[in-house]
C-alpha atoms as a PDB file:
ATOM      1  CA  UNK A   1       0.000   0.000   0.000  1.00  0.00           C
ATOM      2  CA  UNK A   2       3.012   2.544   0.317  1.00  0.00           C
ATOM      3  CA  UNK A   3       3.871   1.875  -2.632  1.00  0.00           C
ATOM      4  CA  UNK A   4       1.315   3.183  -4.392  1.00  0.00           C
ATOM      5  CA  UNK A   5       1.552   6.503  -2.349  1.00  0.00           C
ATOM      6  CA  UNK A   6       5.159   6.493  -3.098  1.00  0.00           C
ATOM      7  CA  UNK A   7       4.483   6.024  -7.019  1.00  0.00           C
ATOM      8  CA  UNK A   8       1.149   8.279  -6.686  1.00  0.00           C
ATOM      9  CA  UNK A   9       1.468  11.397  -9.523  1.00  0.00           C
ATOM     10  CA  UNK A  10      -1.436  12.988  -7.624  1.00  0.00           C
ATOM     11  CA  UNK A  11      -1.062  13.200  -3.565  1.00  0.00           C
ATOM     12  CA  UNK A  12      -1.238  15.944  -0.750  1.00  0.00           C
ATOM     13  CA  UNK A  13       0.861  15.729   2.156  1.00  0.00           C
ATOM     14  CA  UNK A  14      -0.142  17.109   5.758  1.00  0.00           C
ATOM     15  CA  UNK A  15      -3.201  17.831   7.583  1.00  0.00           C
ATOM     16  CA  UNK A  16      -4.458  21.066   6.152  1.00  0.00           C
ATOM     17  CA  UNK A  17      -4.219  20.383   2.502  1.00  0.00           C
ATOM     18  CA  UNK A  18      -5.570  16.475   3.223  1.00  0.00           C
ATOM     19  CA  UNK A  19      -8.296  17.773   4.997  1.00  0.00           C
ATOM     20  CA  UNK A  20      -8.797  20.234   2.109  1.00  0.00           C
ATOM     21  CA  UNK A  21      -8.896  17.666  -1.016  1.00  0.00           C
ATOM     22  CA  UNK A  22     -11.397  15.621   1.229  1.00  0.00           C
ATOM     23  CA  UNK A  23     -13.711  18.185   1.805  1.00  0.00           C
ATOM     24  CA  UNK A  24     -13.481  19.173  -2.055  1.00  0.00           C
ATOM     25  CA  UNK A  25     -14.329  15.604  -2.834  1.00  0.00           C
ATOM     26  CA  UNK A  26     -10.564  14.807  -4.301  1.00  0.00           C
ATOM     27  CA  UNK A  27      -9.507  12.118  -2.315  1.00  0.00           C
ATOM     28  CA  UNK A  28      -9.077   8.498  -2.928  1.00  0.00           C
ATOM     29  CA  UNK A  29      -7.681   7.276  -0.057  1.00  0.00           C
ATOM     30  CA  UNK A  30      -6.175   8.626   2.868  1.00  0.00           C
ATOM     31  CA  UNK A  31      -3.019   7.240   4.938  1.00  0.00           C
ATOM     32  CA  UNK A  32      -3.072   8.047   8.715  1.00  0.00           C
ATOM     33  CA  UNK A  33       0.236   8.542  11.042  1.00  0.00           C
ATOM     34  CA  UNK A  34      -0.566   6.158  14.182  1.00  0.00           C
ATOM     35  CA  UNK A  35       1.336   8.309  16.261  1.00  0.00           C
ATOM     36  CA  UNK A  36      -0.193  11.589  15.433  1.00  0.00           C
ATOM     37  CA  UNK A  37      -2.321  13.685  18.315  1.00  0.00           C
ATOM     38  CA  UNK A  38      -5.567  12.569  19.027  1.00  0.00           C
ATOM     39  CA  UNK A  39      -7.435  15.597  17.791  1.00  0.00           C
ATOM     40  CA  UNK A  40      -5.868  15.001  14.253  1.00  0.00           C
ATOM     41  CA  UNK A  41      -6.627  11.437  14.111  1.00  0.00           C
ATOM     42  CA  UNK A  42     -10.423  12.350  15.103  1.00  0.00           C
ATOM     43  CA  UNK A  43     -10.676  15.160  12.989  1.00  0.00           C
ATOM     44  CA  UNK A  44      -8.913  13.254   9.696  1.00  0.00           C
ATOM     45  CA  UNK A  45     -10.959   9.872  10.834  1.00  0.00           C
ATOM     46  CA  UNK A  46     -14.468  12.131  10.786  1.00  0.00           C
ATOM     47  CA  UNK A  47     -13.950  13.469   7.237  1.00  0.00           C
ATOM     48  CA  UNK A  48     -13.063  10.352   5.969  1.00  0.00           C
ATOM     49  CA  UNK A  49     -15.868   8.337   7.072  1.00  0.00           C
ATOM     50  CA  UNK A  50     -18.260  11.160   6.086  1.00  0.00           C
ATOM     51  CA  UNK A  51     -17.266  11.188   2.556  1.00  0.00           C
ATOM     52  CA  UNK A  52     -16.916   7.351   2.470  1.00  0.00           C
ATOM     53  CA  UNK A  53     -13.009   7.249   1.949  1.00  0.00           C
ATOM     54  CA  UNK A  54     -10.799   4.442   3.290  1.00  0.00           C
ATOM     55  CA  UNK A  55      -8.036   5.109   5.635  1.00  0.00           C
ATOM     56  CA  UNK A  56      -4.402   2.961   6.157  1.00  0.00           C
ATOM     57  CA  UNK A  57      -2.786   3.242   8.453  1.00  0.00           C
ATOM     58  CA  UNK A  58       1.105   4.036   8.673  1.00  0.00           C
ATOM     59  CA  UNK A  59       3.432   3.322  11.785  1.00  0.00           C
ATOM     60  CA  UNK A  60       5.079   6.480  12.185  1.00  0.00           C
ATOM     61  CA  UNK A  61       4.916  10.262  10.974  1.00  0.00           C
ATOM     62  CA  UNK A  62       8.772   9.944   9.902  1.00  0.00           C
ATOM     63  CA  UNK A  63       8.087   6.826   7.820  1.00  0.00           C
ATOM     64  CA  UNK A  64       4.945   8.152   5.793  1.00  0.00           C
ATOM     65  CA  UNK A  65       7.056  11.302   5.284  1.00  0.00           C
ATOM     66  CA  UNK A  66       9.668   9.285   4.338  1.00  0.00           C
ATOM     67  CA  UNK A  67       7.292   7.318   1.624  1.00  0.00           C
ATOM     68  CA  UNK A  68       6.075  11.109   0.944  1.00  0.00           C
ATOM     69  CA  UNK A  69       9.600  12.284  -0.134  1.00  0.00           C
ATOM     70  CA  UNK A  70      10.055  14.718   2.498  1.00  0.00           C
ATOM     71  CA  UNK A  71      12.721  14.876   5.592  1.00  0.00           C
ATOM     72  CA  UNK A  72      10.119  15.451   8.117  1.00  0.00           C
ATOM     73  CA  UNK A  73       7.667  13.423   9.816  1.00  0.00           C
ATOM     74  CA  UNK A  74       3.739  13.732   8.245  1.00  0.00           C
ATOM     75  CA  UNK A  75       0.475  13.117  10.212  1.00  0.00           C
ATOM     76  CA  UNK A  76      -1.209  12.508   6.937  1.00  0.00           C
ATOM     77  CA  UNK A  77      -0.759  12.061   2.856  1.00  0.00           C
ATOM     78  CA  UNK A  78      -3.804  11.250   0.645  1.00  0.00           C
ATOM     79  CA  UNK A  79      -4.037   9.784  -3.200  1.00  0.00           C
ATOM     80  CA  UNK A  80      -6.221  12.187  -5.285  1.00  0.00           C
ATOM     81  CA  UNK A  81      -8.395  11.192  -7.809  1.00  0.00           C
ATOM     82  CA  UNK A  82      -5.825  11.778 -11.149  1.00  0.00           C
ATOM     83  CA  UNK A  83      -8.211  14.407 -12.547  1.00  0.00           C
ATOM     84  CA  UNK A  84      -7.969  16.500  -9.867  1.00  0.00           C
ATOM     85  CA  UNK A  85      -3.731  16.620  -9.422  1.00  0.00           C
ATOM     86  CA  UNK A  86      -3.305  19.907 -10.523  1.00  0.00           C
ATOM     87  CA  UNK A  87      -6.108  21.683  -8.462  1.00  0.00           C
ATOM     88  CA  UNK A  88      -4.798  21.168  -4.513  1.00  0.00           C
END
């Protein structure tokens, strides 16, 4: 499954802009930090099941930033639907 966010030509990475492409109706699926703050995990969790979108979960913040590309830890990263790549 990281894979496929690794390889993924359309993603966000972070909360905000997640949080953003889900409420816009982007999102395909949505990969969750398990050791990100409690109000984040909610908050993401909420949206998600709200607009029907499957979450996996990833160990740590510093490996799903790792998968992400970047040298910092990430609470969240989400595969967007391809039409949409250029719009987040």
């Amino acid at each position: 499954m990281l894979e496929e966010l690794r390889n993924a030509s359309a993603k966000t990475v972070g909360t905000k802009q997640t949080l953003k492409a889900i409420n816009a109706g982007k999102v395909v699926r949505v990969y969750l930090a398990k050791d990100v703050d409690e109000y984040i995990s909610e908050r993401v969790k909420r949206e998600c099941e709200k607009n029907s979108i499957p979450i996996f979960y990833v160990d740590s913040m510093k490996e799903l930033g790792r998968v992400c590309g970047i040298d910092v830890g990430a609470a969240t990263a989400a595969i967007l639907r391809e039409a949409d790549r250029k719009e987040v």
